[in-house]
Each structure stands twice: as structure tokens, then as C-alpha cells.
PDB file of N, CA and C in Angstrom:
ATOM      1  N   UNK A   1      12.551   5.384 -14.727  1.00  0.00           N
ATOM      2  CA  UNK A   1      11.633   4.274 -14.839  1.00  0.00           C
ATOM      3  C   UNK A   1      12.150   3.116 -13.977  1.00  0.00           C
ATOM      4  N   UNK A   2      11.298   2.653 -12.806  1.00  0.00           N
ATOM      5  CA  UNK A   2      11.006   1.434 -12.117  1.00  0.00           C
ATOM      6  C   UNK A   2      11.686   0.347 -12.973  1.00  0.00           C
ATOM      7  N   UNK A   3      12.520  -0.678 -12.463  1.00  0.00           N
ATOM      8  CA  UNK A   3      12.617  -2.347 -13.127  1.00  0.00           C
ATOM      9  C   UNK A   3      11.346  -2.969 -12.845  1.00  0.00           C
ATOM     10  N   UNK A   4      11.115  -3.476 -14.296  1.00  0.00           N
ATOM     11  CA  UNK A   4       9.336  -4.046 -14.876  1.00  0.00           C
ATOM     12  C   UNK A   4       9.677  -4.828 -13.214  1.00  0.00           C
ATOM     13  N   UNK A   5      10.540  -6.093 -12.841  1.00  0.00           N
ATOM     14  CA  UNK A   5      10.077  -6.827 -11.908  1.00  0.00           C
ATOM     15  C   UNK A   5       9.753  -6.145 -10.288  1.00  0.00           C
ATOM     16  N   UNK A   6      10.445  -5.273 -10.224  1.00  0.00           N
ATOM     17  CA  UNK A   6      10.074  -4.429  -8.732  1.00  0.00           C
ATOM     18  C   UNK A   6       8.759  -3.796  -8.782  1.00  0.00           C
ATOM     19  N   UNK A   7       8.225  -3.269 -10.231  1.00  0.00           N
ATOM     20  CA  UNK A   7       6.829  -3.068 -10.157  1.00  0.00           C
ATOM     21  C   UNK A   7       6.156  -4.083 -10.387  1.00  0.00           C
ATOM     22  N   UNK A   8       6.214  -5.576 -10.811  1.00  0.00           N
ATOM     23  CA  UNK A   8       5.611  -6.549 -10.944  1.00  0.00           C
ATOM     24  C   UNK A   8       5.393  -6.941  -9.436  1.00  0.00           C
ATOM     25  N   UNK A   9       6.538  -6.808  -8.280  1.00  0.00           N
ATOM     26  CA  UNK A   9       7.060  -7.470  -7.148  1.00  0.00           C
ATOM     27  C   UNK A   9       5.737  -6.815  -6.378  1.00  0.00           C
ATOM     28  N   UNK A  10       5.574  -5.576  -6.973  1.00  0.00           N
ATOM     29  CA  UNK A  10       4.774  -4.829  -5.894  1.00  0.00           C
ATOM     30  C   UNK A  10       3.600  -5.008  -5.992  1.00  0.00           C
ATOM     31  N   UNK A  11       2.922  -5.143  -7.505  1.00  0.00           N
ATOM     32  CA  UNK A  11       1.564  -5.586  -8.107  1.00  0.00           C
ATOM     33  C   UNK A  11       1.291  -7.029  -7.010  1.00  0.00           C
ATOM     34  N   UNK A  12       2.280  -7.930  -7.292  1.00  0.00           N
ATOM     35  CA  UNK A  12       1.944  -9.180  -6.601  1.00  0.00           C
ATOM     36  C   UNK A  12       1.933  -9.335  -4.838  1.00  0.00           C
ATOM     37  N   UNK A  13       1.865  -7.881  -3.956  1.00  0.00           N
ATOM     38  CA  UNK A  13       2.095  -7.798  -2.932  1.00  0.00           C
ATOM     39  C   UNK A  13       0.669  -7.258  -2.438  1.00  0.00           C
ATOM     40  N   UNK A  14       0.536  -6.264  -3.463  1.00  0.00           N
ATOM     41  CA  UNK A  14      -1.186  -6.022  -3.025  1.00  0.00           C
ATOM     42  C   UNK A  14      -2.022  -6.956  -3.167  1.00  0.00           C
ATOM     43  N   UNK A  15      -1.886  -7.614  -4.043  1.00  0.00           N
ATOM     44  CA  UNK A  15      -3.045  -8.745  -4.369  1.00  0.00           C
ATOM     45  C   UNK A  15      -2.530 -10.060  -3.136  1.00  0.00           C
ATOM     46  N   UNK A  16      -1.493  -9.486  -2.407  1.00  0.00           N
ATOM     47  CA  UNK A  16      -1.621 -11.057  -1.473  1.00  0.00           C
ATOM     48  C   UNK A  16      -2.397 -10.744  -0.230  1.00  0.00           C
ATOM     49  N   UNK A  17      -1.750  -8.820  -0.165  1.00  0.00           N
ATOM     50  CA  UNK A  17      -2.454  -8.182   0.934  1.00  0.00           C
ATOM     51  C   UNK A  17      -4.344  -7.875   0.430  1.00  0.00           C
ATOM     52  N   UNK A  18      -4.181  -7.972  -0.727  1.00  0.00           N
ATOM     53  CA  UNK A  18      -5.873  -8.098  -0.479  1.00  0.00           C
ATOM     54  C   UNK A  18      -6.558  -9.751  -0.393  1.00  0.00           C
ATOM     55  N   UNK A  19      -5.651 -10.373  -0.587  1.00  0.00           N
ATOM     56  CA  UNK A  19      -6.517 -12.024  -0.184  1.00  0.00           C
ATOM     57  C   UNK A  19      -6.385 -12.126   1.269  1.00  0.00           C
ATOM     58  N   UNK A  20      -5.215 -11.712   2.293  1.00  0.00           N
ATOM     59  CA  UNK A  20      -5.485 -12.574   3.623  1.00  0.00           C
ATOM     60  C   UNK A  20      -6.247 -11.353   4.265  1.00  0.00           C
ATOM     61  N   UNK A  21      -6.495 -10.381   3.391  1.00  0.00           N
ATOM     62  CA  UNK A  21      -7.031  -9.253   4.489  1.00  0.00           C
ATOM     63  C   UNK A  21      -8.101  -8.798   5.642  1.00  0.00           C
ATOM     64  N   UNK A  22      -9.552  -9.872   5.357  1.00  0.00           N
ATOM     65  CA  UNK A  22     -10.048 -10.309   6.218  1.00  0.00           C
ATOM     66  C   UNK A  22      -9.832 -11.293   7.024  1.00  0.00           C
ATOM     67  N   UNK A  23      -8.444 -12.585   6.512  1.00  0.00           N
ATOM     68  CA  UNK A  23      -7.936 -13.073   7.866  1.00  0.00           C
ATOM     69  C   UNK A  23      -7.890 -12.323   8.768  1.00  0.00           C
ATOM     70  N   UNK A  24      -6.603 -11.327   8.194  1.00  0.00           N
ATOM     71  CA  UNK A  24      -5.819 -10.740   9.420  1.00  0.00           C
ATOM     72  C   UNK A  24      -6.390  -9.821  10.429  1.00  0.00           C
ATOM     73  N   UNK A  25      -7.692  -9.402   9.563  1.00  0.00           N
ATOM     74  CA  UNK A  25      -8.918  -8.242  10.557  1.00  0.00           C
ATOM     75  C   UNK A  25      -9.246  -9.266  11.621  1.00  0.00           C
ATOM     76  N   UNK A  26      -9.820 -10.451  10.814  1.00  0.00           N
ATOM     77  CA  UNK A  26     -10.647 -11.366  12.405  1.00  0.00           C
ATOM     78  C   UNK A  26      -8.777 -11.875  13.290  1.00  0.00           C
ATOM     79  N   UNK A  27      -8.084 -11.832  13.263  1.00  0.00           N
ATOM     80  CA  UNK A  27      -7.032 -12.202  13.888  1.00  0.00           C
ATOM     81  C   UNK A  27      -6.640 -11.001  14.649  1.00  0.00           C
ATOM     82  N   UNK A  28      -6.765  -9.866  14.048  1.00  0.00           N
ATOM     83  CA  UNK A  28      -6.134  -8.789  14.862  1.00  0.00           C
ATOM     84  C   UNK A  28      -7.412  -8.864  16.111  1.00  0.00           C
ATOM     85  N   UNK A  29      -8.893  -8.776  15.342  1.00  0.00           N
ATOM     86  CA  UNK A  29      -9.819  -8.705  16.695  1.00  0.00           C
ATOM     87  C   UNK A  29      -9.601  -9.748  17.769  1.00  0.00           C
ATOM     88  N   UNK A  30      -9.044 -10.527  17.494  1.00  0.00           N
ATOM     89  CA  UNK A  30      -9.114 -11.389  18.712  1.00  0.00           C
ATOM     90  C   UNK A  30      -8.149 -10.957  19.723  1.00  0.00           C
ATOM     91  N   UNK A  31      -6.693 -10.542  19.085  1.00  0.00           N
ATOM     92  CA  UNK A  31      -5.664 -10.544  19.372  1.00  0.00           C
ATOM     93  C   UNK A  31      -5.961  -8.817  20.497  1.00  0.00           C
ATOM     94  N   UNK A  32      -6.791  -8.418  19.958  1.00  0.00           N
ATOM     95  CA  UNK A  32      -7.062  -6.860  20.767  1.00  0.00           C
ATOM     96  C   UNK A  32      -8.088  -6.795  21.632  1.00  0.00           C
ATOM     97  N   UNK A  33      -8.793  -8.287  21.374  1.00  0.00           N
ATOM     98  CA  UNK A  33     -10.175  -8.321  23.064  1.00  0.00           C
ATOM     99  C   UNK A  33      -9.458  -8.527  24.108  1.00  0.00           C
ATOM    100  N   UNK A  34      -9.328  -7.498  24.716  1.00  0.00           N
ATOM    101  CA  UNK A  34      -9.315  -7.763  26.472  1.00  0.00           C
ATOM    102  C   UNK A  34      -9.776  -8.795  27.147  1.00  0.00           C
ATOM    103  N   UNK A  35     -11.145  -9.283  26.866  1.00  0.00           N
ATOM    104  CA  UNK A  35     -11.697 -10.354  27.402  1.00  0.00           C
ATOM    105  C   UNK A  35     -11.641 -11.877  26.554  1.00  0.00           C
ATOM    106  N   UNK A  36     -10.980 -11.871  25.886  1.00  0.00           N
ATOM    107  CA  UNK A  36     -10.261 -13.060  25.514  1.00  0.00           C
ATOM    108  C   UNK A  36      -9.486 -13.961  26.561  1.00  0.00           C
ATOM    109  N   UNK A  37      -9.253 -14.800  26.388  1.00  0.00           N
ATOM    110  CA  UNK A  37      -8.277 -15.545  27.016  1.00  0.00           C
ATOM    111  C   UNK A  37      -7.379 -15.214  26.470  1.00  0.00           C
ATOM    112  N   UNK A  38      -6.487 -15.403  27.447  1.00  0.00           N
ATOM    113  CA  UNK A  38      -4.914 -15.076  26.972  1.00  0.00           C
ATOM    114  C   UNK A  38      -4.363 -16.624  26.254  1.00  0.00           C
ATOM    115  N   UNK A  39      -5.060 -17.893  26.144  1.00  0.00           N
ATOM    116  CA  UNK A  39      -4.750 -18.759  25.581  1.00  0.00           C
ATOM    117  C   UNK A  39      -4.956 -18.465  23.839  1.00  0.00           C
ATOM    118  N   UNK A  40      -6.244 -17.844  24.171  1.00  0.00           N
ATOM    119  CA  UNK A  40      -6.714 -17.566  22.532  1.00  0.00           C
ATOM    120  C   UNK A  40      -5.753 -16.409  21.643  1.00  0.00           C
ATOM    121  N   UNK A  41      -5.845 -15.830  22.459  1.00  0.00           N
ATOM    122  CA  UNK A  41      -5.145 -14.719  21.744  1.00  0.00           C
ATOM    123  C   UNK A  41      -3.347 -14.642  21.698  1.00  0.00           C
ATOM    124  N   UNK A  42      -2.949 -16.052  22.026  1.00  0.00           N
ATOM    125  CA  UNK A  42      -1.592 -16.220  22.254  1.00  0.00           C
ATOM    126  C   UNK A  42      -1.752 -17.225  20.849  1.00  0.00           C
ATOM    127  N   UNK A  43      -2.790 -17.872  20.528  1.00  0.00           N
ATOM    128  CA  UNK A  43      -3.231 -18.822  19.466  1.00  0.00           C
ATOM    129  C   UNK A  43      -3.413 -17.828  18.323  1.00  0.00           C
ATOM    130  N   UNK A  44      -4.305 -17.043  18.357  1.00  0.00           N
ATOM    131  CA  UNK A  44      -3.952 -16.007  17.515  1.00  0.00           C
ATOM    132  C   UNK A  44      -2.966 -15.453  17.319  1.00  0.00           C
ATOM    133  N   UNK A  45      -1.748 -15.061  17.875  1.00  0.00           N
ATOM    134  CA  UNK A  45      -0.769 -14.317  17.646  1.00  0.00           C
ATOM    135  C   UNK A  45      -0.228 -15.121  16.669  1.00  0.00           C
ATOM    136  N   UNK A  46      -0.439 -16.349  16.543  1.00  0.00           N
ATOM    137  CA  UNK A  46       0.684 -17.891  16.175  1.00  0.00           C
ATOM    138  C   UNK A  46       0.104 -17.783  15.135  1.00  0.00           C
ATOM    139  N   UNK A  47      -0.921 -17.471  14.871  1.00  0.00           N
ATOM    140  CA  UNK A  47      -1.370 -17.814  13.598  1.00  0.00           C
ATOM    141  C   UNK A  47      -1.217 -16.733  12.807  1.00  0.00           C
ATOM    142  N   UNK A  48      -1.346 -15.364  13.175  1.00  0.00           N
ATOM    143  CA  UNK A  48      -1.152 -14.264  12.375  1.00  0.00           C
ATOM    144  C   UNK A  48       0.331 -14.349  11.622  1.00  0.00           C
ATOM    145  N   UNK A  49       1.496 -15.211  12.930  1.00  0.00           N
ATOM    146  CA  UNK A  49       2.101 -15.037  12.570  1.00  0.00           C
ATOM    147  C   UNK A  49       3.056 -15.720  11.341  1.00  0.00           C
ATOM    148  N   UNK A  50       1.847 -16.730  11.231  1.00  0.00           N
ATOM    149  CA  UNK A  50       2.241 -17.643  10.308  1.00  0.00           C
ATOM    150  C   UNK A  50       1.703 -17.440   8.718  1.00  0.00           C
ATOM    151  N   UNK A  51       0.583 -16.102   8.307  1.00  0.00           N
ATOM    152  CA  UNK A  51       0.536 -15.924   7.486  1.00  0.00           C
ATOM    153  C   UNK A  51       1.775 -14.884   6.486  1.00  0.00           C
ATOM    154  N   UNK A  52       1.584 -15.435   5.485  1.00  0.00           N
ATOM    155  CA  UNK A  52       2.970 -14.752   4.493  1.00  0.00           C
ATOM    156  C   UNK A  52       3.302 -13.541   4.824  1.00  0.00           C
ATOM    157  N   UNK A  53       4.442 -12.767   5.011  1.00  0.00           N
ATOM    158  CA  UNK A  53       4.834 -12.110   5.150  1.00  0.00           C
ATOM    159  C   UNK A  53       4.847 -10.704   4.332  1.00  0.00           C
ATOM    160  N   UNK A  54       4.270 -11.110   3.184  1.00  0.00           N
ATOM    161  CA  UNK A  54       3.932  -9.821   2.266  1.00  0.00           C
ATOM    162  C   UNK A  54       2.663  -9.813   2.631  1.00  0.00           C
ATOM    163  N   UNK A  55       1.637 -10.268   3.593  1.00  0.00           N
ATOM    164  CA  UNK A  55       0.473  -9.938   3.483  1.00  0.00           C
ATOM    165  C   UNK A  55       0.060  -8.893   4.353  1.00  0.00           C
ATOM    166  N   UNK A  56       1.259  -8.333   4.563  1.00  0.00           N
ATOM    167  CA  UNK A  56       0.981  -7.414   6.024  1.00  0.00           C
ATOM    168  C   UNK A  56       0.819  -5.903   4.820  1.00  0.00           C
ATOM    169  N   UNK A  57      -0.103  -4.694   5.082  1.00  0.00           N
ATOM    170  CA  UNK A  57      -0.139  -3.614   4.444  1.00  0.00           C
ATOM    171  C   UNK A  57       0.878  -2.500   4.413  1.00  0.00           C
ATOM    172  N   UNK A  58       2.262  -3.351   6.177  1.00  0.00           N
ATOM    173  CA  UNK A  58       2.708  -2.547   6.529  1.00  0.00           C
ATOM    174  C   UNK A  58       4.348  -2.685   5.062  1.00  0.00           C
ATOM    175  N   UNK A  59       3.719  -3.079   4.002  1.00  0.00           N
ATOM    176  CA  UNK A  59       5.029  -3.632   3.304  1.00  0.00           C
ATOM    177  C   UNK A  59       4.735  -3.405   1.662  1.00  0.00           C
ATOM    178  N   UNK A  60       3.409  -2.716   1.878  1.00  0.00           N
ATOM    179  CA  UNK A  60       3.438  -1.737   0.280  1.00  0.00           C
ATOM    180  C   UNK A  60       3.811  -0.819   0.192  1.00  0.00           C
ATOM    181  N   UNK A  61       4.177   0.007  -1.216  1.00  0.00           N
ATOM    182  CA  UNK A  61       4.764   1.115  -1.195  1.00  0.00           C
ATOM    183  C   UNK A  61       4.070   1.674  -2.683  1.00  0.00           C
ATOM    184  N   UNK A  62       4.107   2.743  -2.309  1.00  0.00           N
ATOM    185  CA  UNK A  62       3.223   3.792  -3.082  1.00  0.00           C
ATOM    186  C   UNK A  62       4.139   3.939  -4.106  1.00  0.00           C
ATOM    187  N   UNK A  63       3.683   3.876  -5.189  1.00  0.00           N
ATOM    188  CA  UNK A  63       4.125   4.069  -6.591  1.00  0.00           C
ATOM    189  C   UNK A  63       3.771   4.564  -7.570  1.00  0.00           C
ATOM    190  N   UNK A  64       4.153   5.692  -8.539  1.00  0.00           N
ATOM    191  CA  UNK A  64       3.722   6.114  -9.880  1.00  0.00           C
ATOM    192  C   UNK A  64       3.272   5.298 -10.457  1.00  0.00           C
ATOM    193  N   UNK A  65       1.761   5.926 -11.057  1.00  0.00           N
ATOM    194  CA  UNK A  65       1.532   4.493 -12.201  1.00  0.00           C
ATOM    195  C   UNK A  65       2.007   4.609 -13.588  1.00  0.00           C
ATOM    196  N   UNK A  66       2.649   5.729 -13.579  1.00  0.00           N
ATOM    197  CA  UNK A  66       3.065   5.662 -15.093  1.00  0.00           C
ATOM    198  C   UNK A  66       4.728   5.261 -14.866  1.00  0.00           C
ATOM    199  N   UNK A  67       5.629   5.288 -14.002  1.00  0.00           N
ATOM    200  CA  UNK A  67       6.825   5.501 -14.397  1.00  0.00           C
ATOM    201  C   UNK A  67       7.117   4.003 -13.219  1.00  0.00           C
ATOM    202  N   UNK A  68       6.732   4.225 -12.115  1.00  0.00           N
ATOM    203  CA  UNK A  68       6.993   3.189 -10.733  1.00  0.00           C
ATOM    204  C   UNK A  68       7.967   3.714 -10.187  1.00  0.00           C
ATOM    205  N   UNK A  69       7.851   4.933 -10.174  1.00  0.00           N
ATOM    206  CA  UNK A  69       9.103   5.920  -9.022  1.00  0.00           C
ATOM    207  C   UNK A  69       8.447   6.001  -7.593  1.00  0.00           C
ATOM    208  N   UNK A  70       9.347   5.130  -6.717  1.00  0.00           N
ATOM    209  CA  UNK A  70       8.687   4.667  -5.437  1.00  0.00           C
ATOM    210  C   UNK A  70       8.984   6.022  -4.874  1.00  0.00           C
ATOM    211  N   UNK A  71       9.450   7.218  -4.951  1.00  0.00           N
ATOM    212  CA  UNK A  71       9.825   8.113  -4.196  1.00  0.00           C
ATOM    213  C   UNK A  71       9.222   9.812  -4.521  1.00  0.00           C
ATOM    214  N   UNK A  72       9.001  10.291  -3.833  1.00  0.00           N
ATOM    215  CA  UNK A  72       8.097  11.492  -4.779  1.00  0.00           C
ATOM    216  C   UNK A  72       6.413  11.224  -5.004  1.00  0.00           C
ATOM    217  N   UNK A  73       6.180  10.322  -4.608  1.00  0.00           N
ATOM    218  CA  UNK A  73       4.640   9.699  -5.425  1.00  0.00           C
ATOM    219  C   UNK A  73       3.365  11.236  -4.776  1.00  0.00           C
ATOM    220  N   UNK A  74       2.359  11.505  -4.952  1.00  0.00           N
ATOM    221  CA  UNK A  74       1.331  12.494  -5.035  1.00  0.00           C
ATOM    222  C   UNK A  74       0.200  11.469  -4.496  1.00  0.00           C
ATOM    223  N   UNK A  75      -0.303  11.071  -3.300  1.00  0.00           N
ATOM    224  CA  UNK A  75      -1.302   9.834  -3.030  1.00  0.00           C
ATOM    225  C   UNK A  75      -2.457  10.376  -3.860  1.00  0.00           C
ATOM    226  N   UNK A  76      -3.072  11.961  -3.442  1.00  0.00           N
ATOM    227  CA  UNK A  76      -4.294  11.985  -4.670  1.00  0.00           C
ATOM    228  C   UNK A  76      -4.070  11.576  -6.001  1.00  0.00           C
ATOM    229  N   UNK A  77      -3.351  11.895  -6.613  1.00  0.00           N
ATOM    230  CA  UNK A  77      -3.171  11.828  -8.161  1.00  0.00           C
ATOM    231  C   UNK A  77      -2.481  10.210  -8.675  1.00  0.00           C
ATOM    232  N   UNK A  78      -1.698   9.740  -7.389  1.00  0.00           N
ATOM    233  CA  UNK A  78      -1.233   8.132  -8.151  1.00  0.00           C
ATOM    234  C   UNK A  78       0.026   8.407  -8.868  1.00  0.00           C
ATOM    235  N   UNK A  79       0.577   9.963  -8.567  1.00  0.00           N
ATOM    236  CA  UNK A  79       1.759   9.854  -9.569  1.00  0.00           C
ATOM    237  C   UNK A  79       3.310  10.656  -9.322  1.00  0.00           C
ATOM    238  N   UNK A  80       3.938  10.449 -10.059  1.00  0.00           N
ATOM    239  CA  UNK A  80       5.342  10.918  -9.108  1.00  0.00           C
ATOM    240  C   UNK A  80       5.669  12.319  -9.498  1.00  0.00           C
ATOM    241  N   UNK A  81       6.416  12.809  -8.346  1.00  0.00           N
ATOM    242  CA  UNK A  81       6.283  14.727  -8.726  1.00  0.00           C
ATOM    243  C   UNK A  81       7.052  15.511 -10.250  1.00  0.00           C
ATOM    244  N   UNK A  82       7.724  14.527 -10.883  1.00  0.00           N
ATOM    245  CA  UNK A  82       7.974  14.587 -12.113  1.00  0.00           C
ATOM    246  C   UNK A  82       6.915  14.392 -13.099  1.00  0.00           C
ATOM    247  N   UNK A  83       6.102  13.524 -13.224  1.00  0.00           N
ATOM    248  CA  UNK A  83       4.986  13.093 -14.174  1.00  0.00           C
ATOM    249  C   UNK A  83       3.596  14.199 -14.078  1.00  0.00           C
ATOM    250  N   UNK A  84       4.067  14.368 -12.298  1.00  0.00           N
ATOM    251  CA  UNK A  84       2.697  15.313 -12.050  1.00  0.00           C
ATOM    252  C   UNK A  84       2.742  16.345 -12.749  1.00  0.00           C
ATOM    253  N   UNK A  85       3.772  16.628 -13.053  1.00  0.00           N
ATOM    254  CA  UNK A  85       4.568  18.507 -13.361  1.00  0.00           C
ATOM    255  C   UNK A  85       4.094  18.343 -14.930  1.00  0.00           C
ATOM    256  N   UNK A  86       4.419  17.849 -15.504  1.00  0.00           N
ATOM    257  CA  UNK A  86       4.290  17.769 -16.806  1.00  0.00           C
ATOM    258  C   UNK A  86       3.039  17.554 -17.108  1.00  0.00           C
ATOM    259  N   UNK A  87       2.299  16.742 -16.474  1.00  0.00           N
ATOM    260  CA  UNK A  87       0.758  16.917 -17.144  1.00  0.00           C
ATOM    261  C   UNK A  87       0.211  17.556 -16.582  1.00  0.00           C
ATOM    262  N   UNK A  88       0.507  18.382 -15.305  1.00  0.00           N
ATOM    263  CA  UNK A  88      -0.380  19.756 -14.725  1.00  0.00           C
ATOM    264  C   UNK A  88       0.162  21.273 -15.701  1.00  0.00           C
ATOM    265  N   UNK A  89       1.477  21.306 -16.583  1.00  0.00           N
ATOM    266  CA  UNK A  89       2.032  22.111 -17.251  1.00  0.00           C
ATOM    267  C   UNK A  89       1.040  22.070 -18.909  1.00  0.00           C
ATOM    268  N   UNK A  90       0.699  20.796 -19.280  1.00  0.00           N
ATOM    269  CA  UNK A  90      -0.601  20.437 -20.294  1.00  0.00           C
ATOM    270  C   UNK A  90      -1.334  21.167 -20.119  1.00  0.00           C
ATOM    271  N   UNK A  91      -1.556  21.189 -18.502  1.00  0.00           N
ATOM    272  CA  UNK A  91      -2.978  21.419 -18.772  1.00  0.00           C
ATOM    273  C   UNK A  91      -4.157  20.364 -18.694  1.00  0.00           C
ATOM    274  N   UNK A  92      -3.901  19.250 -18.764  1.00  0.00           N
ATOM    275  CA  UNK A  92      -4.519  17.882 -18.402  1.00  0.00           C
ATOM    276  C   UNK A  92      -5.436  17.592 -16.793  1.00  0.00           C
ATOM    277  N   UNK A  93      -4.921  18.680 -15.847  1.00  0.00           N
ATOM    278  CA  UNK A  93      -5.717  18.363 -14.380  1.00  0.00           C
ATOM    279  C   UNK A  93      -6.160  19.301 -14.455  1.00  0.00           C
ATOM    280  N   UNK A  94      -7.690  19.223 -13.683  1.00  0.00           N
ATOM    281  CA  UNK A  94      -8.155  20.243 -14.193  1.00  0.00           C
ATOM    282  C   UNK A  94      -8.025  21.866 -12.863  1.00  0.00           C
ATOM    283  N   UNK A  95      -8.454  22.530 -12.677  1.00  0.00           N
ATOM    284  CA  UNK A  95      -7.932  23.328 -11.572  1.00  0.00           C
ATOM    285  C   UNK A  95      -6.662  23.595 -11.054  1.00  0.00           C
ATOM    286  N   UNK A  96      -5.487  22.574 -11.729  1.00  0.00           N
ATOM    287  CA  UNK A  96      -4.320  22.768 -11.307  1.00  0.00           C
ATOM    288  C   UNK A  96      -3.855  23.937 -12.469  1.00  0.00           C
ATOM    289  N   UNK A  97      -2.740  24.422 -11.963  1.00  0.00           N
ATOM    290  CA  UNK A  97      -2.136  25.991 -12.505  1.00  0.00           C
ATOM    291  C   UNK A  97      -0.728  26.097 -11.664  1.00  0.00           C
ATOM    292  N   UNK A  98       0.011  26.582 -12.661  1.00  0.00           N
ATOM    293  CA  UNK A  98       1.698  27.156 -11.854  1.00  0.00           C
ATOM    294  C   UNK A  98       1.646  28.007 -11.055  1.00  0.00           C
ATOM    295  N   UNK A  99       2.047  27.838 -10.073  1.00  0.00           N
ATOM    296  CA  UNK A  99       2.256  28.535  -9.025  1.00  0.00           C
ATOM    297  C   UNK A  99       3.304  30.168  -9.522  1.00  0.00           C
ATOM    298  N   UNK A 100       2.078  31.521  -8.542  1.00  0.00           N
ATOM    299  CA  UNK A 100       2.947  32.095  -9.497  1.00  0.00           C
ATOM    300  C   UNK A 100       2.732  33.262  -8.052  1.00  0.00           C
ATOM    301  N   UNK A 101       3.748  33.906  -7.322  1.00  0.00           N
ATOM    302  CA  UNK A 101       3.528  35.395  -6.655  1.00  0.00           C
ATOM    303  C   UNK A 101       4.363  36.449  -6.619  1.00  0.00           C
TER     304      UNK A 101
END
């Protein structure tokens, strides 16, 4: 099990990356027109680069939602390859089954 604050740390990282996230779309477009000025898009760079630093997507990390084991995680399912095992062994997903040849 995750420390409550590193999964708190991370909760509060998506929600910053989902507030500037249409900044940073109209900032990246500018920053990627060719036909921009290179004044503008040097103005843009300044400014992208001045938004918070957790707001970038490149700085989340995929996590179990039941346990917050950053390592192992399953992106379909949301969960880590320990948690998965045990509730696909239930019986709880549906179509999943032990692998058997």
C-alpha cells in the first residue's frame, strides 16, 4: 500500500493537469504554427513556460486504485498486477480465466 500523501500528491496533479489543459493546447498550437512569427511563438514558449510545473501530463503516473502501487498498474482495468490476480481468481471480471496449457 501507497503513502495516503503520494496518492493524495498524485490526485492533486491531475486536477492541476486538468485545469491548465486547454491553456497548454492553445500554447502548444501556437508554439507548432510554422507561420507564426517567431516573436509569437518565442512569447509562447515564455509563457508555457511559466505555467506550474505539475501541469504538464508528462508528470502523472498510473496508479492502482485500490492499493496506489505505481508499478505493475493494468491501464484497462485501473489496477495493479497483484489486485488484478485476486479478483480475476473470484471470479469478479468477467471473461477473465487462469491461464492454463
Amino acid at each position: 500500500m501507497a503513502k495516503v500523501a503520494v496518492i493524495n500528491r498524485d490526485l492533486k496533479r491531475r486536477e492541476t493537469v486538468k485545469k491548465y489543459a486547454a491553456r497548454r493546447a492553445e500554447l502548444l498550437v501556437i508554439i507548432n504554427d510554422a507561420n507564426m512569427s517567431d516573436e509569437d511563438r518565442h512569447s509562447a514558449r515564455i509563457k508555457l513556460q511559466m505555467l506550474p510545473r505539475n501541469s504538464s501530463p508528462v508528470r502523472l503516473r498510473n496508479r492502482c486504485s485500490l492499493t496506489g502501487r505505481p508499478r505493475g498498474v493494468y491501464s484497462k482495468f485501473g489496477l495493479g498486477r497483484g489486485k488484478l490476480r485476486d479478483i480475476a481468481m473470484s471470479g469478479e471480471i468477467p471473461g477473465m480465466i487462469k491461464a492454463s496449457w
